[in-house]
PDB file of N, CA and C in Angstrom:
ATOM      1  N   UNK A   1      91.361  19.823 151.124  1.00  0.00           N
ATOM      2  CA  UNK A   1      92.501  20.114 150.282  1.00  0.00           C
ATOM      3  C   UNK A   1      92.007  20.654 148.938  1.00  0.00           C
ATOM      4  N   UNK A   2      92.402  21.466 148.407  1.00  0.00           N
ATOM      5  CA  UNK A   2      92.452  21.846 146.848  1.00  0.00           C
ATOM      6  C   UNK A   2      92.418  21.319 146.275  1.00  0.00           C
ATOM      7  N   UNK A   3      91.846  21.726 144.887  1.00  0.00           N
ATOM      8  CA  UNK A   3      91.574  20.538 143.557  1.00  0.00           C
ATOM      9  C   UNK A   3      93.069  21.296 142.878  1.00  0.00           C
ATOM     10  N   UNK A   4      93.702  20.653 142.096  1.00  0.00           N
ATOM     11  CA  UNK A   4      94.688  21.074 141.410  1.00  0.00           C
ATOM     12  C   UNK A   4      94.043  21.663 140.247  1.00  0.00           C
ATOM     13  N   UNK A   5      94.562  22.872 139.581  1.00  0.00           N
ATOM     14  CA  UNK A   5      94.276  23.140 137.939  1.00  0.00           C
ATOM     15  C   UNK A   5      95.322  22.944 137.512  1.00  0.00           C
ATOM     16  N   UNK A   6      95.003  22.332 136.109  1.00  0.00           N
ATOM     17  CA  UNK A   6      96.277  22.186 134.960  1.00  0.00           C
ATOM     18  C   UNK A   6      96.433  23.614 134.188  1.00  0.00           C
ATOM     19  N   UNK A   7      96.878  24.293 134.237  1.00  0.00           N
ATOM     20  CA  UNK A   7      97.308  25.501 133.315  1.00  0.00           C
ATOM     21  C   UNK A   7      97.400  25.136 131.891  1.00  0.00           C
ATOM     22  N   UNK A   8      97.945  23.965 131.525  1.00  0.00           N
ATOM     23  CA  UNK A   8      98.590  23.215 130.120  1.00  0.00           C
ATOM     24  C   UNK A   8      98.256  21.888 130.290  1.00  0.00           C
ATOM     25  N   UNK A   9      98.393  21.594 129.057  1.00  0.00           N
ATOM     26  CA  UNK A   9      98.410  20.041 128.568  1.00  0.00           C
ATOM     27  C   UNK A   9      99.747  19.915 128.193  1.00  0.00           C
ATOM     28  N   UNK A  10     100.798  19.134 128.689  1.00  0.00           N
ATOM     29  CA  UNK A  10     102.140  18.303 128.012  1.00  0.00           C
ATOM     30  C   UNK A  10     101.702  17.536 126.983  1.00  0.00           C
ATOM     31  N   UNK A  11     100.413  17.291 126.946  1.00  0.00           N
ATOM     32  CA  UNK A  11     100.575  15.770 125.741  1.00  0.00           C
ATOM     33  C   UNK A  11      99.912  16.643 124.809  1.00  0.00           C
ATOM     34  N   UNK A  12      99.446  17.196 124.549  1.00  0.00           N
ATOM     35  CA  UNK A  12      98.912  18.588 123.553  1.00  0.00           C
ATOM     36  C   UNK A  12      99.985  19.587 123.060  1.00  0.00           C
ATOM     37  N   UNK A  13     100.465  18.930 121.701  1.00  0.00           N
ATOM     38  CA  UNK A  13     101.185  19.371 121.265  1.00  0.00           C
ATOM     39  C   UNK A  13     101.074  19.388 120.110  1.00  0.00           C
ATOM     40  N   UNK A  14     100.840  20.719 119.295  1.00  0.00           N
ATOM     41  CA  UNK A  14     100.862  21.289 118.060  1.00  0.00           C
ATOM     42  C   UNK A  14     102.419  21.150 116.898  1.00  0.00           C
ATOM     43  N   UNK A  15     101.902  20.340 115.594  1.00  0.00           N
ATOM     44  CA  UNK A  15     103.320  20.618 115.202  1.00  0.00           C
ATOM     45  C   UNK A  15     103.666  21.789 114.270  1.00  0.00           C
ATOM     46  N   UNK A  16     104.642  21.918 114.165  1.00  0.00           N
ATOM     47  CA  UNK A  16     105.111  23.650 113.836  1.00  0.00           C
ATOM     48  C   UNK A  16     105.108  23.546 112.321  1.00  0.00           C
ATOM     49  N   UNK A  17     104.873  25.492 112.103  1.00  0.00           N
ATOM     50  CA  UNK A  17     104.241  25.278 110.877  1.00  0.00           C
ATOM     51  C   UNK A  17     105.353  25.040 109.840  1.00  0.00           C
ATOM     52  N   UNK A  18     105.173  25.110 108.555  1.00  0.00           N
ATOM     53  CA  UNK A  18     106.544  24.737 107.848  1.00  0.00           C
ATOM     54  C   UNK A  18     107.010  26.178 108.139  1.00  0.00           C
ATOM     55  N   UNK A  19     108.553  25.578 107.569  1.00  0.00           N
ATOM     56  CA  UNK A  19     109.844  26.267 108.000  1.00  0.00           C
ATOM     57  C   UNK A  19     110.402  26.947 108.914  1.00  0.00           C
ATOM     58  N   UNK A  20     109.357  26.471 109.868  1.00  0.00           N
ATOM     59  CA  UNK A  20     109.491  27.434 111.245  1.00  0.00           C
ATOM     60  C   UNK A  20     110.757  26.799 111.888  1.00  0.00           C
ATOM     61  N   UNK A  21     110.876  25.434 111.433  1.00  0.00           N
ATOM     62  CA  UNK A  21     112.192  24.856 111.812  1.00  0.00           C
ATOM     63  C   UNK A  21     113.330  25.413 111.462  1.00  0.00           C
ATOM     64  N   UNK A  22     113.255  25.934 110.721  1.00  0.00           N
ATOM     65  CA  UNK A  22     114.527  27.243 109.876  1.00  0.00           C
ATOM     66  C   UNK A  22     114.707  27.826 110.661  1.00  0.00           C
ATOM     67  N   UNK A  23     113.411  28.559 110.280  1.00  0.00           N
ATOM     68  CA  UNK A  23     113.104  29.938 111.106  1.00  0.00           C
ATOM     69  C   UNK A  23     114.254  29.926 112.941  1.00  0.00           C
ATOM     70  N   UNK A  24     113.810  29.134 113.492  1.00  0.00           N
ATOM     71  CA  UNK A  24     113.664  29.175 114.653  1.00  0.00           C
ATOM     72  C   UNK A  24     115.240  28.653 114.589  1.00  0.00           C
ATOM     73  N   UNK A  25     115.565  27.547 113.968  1.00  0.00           N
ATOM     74  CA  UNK A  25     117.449  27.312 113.608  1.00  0.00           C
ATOM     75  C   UNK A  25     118.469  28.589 113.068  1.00  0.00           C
ATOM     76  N   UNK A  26     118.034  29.571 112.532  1.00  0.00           N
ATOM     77  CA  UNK A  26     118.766  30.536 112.257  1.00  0.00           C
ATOM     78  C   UNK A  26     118.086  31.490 113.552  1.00  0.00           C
ATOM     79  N   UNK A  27     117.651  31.832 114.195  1.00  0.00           N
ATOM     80  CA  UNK A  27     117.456  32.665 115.619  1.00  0.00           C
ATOM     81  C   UNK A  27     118.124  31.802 116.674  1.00  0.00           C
ATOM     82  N   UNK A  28     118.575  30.843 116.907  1.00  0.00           N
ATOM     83  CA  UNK A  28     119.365  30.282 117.647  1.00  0.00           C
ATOM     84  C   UNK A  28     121.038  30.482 117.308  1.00  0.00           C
ATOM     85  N   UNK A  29     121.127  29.914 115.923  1.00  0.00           N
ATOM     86  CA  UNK A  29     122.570  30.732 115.674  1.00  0.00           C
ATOM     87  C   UNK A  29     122.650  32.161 115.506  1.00  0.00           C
ATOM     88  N   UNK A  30     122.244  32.808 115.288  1.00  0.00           N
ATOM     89  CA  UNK A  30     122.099  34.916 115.583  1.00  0.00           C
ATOM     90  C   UNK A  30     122.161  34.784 117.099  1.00  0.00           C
ATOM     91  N   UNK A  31     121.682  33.928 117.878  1.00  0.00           N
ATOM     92  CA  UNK A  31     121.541  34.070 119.759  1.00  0.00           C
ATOM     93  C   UNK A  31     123.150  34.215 120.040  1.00  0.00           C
ATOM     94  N   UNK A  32     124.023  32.895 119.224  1.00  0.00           N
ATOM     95  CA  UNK A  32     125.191  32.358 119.707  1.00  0.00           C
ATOM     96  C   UNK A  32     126.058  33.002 119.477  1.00  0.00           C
ATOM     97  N   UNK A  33     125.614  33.253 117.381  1.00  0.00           N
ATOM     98  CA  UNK A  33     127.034  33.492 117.150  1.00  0.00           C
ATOM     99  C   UNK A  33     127.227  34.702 116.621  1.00  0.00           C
ATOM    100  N   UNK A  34     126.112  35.734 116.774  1.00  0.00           N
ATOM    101  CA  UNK A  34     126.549  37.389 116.276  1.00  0.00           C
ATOM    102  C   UNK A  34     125.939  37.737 117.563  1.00  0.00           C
ATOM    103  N   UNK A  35     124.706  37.783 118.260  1.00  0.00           N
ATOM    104  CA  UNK A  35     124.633  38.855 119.403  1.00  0.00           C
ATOM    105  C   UNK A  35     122.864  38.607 120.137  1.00  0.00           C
ATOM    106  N   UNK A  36     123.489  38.306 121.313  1.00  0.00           N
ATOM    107  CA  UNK A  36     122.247  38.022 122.166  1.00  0.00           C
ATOM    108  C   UNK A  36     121.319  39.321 121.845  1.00  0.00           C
ATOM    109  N   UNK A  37     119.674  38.454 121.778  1.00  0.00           N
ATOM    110  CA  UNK A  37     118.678  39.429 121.521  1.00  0.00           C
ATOM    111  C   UNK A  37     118.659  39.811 119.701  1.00  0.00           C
ATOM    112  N   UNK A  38     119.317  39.227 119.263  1.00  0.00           N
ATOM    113  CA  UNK A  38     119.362  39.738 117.508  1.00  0.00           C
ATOM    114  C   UNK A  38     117.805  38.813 116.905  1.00  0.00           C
ATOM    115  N   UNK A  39     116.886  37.399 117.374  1.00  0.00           N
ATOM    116  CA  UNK A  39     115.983  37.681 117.440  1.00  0.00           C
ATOM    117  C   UNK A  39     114.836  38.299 117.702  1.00  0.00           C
ATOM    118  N   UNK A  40     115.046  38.707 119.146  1.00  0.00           N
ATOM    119  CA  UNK A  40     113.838  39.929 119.109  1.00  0.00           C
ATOM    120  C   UNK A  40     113.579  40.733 118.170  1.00  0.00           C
ATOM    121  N   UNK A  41     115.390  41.123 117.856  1.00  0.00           N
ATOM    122  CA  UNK A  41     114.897  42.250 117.111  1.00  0.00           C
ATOM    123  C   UNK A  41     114.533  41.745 115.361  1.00  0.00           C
ATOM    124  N   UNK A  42     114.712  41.218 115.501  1.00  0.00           N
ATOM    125  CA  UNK A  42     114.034  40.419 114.211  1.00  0.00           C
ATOM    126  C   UNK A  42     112.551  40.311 114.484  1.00  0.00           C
ATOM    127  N   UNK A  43     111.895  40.323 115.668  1.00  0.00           N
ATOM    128  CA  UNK A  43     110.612  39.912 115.320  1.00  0.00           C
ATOM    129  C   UNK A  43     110.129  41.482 115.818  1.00  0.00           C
ATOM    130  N   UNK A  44     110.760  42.458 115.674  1.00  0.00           N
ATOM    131  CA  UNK A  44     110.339  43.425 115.685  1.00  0.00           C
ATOM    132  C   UNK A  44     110.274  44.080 117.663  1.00  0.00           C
ATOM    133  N   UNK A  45     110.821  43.185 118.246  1.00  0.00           N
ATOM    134  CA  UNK A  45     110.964  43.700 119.575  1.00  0.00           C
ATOM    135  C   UNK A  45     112.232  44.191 119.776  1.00  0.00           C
ATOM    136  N   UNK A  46     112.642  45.432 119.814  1.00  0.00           N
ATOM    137  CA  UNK A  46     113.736  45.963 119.568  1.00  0.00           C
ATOM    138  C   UNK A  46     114.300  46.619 120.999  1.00  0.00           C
ATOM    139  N   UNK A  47     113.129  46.794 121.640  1.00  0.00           N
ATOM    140  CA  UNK A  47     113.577  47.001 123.313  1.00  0.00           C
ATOM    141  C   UNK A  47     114.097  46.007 124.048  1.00  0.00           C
ATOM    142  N   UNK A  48     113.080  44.925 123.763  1.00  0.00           N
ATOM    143  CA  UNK A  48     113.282  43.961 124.712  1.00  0.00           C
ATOM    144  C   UNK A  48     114.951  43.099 123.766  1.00  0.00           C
ATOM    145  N   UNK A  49     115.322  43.433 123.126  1.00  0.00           N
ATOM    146  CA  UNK A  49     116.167  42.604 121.879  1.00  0.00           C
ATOM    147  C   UNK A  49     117.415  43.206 122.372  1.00  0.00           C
ATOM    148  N   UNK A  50     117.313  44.789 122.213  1.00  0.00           N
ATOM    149  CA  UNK A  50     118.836  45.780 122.740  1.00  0.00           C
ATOM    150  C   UNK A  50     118.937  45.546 124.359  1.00  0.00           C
ATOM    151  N   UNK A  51     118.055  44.983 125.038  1.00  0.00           N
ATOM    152  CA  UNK A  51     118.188  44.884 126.664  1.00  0.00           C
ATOM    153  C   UNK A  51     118.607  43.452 126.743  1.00  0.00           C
ATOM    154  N   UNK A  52     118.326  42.547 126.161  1.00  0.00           N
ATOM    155  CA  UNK A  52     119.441  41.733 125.931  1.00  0.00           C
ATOM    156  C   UNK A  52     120.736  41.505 125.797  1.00  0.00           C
ATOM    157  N   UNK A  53     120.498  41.989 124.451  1.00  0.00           N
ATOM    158  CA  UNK A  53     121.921  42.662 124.104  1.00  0.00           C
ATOM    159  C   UNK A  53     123.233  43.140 124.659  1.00  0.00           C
ATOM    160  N   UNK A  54     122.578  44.001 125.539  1.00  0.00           N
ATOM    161  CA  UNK A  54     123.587  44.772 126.610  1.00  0.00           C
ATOM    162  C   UNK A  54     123.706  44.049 127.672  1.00  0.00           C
ATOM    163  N   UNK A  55     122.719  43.239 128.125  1.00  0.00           N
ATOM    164  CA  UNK A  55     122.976  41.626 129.196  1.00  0.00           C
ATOM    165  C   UNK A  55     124.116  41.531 128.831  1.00  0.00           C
ATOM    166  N   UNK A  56     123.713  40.678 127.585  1.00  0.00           N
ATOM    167  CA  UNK A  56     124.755  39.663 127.342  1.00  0.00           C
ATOM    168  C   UNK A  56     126.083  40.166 127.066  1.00  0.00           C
ATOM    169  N   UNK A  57     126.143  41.636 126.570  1.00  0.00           N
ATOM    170  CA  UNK A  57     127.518  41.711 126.763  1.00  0.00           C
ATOM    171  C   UNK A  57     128.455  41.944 128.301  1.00  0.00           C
ATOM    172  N   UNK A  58     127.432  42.501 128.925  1.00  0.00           N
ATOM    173  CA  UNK A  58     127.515  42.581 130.469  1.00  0.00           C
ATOM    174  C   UNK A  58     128.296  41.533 130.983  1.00  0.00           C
ATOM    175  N   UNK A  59     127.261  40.664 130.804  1.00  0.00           N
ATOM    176  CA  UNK A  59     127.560  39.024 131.177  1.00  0.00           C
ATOM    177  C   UNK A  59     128.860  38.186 130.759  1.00  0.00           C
ATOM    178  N   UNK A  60     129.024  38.669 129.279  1.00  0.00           N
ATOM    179  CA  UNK A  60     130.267  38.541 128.917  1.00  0.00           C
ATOM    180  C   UNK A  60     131.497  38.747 129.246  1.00  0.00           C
ATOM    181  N   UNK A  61     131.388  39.831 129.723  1.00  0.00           N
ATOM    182  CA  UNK A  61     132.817  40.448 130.350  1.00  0.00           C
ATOM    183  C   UNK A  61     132.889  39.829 131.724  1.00  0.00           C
ATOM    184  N   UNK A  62     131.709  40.126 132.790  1.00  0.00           N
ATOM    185  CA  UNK A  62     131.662  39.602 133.855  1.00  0.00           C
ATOM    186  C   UNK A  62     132.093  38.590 134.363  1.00  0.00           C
ATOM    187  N   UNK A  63     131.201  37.139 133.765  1.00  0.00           N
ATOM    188  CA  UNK A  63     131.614  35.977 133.574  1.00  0.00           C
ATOM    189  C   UNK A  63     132.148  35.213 132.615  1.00  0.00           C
ATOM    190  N   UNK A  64     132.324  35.616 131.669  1.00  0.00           N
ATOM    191  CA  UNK A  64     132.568  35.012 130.310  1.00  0.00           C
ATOM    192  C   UNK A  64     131.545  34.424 129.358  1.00  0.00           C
ATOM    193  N   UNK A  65     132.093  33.419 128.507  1.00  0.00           N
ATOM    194  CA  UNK A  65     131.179  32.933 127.811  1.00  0.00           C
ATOM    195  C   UNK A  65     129.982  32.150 128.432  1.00  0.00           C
ATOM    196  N   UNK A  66     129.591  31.974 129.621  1.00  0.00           N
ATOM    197  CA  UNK A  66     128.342  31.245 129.915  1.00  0.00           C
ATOM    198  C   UNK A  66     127.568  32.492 130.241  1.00  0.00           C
ATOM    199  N   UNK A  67     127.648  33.467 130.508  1.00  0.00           N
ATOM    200  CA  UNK A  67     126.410  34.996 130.584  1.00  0.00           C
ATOM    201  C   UNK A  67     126.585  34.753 129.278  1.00  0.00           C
ATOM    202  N   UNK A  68     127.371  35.170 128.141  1.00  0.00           N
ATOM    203  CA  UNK A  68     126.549  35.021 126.345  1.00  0.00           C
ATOM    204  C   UNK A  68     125.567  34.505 126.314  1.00  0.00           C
ATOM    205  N   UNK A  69     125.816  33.322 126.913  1.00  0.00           N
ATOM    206  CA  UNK A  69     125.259  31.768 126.315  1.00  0.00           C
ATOM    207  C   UNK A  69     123.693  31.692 127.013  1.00  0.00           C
ATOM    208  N   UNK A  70     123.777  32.450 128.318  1.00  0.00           N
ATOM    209  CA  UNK A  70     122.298  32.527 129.306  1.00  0.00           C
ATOM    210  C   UNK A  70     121.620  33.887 128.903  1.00  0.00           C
ATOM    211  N   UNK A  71     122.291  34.742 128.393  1.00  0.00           N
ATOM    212  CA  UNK A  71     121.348  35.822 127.933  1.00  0.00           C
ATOM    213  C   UNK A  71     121.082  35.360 126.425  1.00  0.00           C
ATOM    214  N   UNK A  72     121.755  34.985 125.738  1.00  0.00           N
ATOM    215  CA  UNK A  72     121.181  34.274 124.316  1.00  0.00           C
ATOM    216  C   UNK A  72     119.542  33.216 123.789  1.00  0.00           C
ATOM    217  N   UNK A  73     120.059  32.350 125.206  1.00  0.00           N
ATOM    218  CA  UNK A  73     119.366  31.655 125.532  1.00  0.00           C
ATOM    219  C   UNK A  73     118.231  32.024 126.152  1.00  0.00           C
ATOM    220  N   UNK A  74     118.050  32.698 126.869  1.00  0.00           N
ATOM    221  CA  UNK A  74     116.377  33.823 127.301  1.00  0.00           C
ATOM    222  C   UNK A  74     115.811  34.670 126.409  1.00  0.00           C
ATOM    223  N   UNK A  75     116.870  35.086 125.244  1.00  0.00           N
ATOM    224  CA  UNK A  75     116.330  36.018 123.785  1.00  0.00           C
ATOM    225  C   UNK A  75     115.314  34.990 122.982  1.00  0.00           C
ATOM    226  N   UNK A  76     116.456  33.937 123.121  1.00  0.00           N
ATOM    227  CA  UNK A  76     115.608  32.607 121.931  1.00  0.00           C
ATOM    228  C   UNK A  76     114.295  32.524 122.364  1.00  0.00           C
ATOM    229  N   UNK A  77     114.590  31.967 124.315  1.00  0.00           N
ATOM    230  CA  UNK A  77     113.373  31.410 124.541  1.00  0.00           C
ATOM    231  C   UNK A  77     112.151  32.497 124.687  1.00  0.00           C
ATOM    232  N   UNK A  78     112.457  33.993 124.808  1.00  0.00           N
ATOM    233  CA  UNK A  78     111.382  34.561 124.852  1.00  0.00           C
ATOM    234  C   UNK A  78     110.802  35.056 123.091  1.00  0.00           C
ATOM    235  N   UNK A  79     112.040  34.925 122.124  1.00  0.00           N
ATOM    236  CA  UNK A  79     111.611  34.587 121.061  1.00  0.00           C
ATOM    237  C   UNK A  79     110.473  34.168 120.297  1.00  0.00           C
ATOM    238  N   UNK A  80     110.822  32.570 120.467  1.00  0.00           N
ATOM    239  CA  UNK A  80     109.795  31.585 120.177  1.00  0.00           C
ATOM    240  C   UNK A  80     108.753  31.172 121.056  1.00  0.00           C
ATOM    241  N   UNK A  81     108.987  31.455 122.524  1.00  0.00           N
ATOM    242  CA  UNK A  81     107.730  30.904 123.029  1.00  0.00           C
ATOM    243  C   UNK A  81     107.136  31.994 123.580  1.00  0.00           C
ATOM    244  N   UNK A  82     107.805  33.311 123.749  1.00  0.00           N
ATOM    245  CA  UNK A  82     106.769  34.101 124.485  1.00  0.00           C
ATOM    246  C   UNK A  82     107.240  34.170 126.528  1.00  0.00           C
ATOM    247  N   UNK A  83     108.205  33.205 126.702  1.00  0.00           N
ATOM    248  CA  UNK A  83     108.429  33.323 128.033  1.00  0.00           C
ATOM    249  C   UNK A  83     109.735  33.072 127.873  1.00  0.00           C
ATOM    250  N   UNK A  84     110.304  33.613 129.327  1.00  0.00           N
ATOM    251  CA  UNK A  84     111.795  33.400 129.672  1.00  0.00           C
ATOM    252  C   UNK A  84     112.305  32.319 129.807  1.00  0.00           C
ATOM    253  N   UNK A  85     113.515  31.858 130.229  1.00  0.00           N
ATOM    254  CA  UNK A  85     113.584  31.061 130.219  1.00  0.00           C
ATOM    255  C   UNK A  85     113.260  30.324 131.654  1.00  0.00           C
ATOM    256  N   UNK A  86     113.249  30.884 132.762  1.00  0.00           N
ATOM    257  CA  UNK A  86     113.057  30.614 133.862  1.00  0.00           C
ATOM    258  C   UNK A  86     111.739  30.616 134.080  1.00  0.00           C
ATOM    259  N   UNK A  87     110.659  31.143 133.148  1.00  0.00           N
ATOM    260  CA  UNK A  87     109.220  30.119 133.275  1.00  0.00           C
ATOM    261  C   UNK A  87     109.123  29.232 132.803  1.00  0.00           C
ATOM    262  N   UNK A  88     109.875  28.485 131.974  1.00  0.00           N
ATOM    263  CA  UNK A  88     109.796  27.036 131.854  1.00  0.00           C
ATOM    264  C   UNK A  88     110.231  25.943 132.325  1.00  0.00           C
ATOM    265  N   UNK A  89     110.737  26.527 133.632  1.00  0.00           N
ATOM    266  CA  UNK A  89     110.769  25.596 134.767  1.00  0.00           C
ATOM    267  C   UNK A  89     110.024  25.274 135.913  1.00  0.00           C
ATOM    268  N   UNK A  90     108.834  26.271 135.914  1.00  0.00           N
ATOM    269  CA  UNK A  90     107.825  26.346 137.126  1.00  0.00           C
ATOM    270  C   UNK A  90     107.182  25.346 136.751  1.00  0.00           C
ATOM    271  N   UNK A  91     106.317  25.160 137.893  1.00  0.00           N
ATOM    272  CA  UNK A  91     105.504  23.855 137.947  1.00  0.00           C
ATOM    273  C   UNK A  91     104.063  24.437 137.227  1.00  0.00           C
ATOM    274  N   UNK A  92     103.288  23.447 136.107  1.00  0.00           N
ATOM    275  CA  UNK A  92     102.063  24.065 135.418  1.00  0.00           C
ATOM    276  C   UNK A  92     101.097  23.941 136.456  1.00  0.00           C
ATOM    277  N   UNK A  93     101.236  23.481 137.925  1.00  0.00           N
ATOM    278  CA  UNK A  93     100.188  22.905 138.250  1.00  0.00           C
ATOM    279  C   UNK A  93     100.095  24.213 139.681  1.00  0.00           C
ATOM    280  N   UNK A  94      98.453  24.823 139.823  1.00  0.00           N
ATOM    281  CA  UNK A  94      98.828  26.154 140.678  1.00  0.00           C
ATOM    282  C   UNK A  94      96.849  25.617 141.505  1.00  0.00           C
ATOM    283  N   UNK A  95      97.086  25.578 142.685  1.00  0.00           N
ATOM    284  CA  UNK A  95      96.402  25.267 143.777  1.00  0.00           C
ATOM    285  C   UNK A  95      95.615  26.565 144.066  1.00  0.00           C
ATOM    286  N   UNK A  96      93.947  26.449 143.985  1.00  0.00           N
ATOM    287  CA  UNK A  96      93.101  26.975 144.587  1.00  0.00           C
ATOM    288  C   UNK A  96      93.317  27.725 146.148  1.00  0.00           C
ATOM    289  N   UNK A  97      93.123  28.868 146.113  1.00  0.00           N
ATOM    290  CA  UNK A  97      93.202  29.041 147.432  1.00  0.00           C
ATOM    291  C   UNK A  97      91.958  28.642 148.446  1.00  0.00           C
TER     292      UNK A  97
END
């Protein structure tokens, strides 16, 4: 059988630098309450920010307010962490072939 690798440490956790708590509290309300992707484009990703954008209004009409709320929510999370939101549900743990 395979040895498992850890990709990450859960208990290795860095705390954030000052005001990033701001920071990161006002890119969550811009997600909600003016327009999915308005962080990206704040951090200067303006493709990936307007392709949001147009998600979420997509989504909006489509389904209503929960597409806002799931394309908002993938702006943030690729925002601040660098991944979608649906990689932070995979498992960290990935088996040798």
């Amino acid at each position: 059988m395979a040895e498992p690798i850890v990709v990450s440490d859960p208990d290795h956790v860095t705390p954030p630098e000052p005001g990033r708590t701001l920071v990161n509290g006002a890119k969550a309300i811009g997600e909600l309450g003016i327009l999915p992707g308005i962080s990206l484009i704040a951090d200067g990703d303006v493709k990936s920010g307007a392709l949001h954008a147009i998600g979420g209004v997509v989504a909006a009409a489509l389904i209503g307010p929960v597409g806002w709320i799931l394309a908002g929510a993938d702006s943030y999370s690729y925002s601040v962490t660098g991944k979608h939101i649906y990689q932070h549900f995979r498992s960290p743990i990935h088996f040798k072939k």
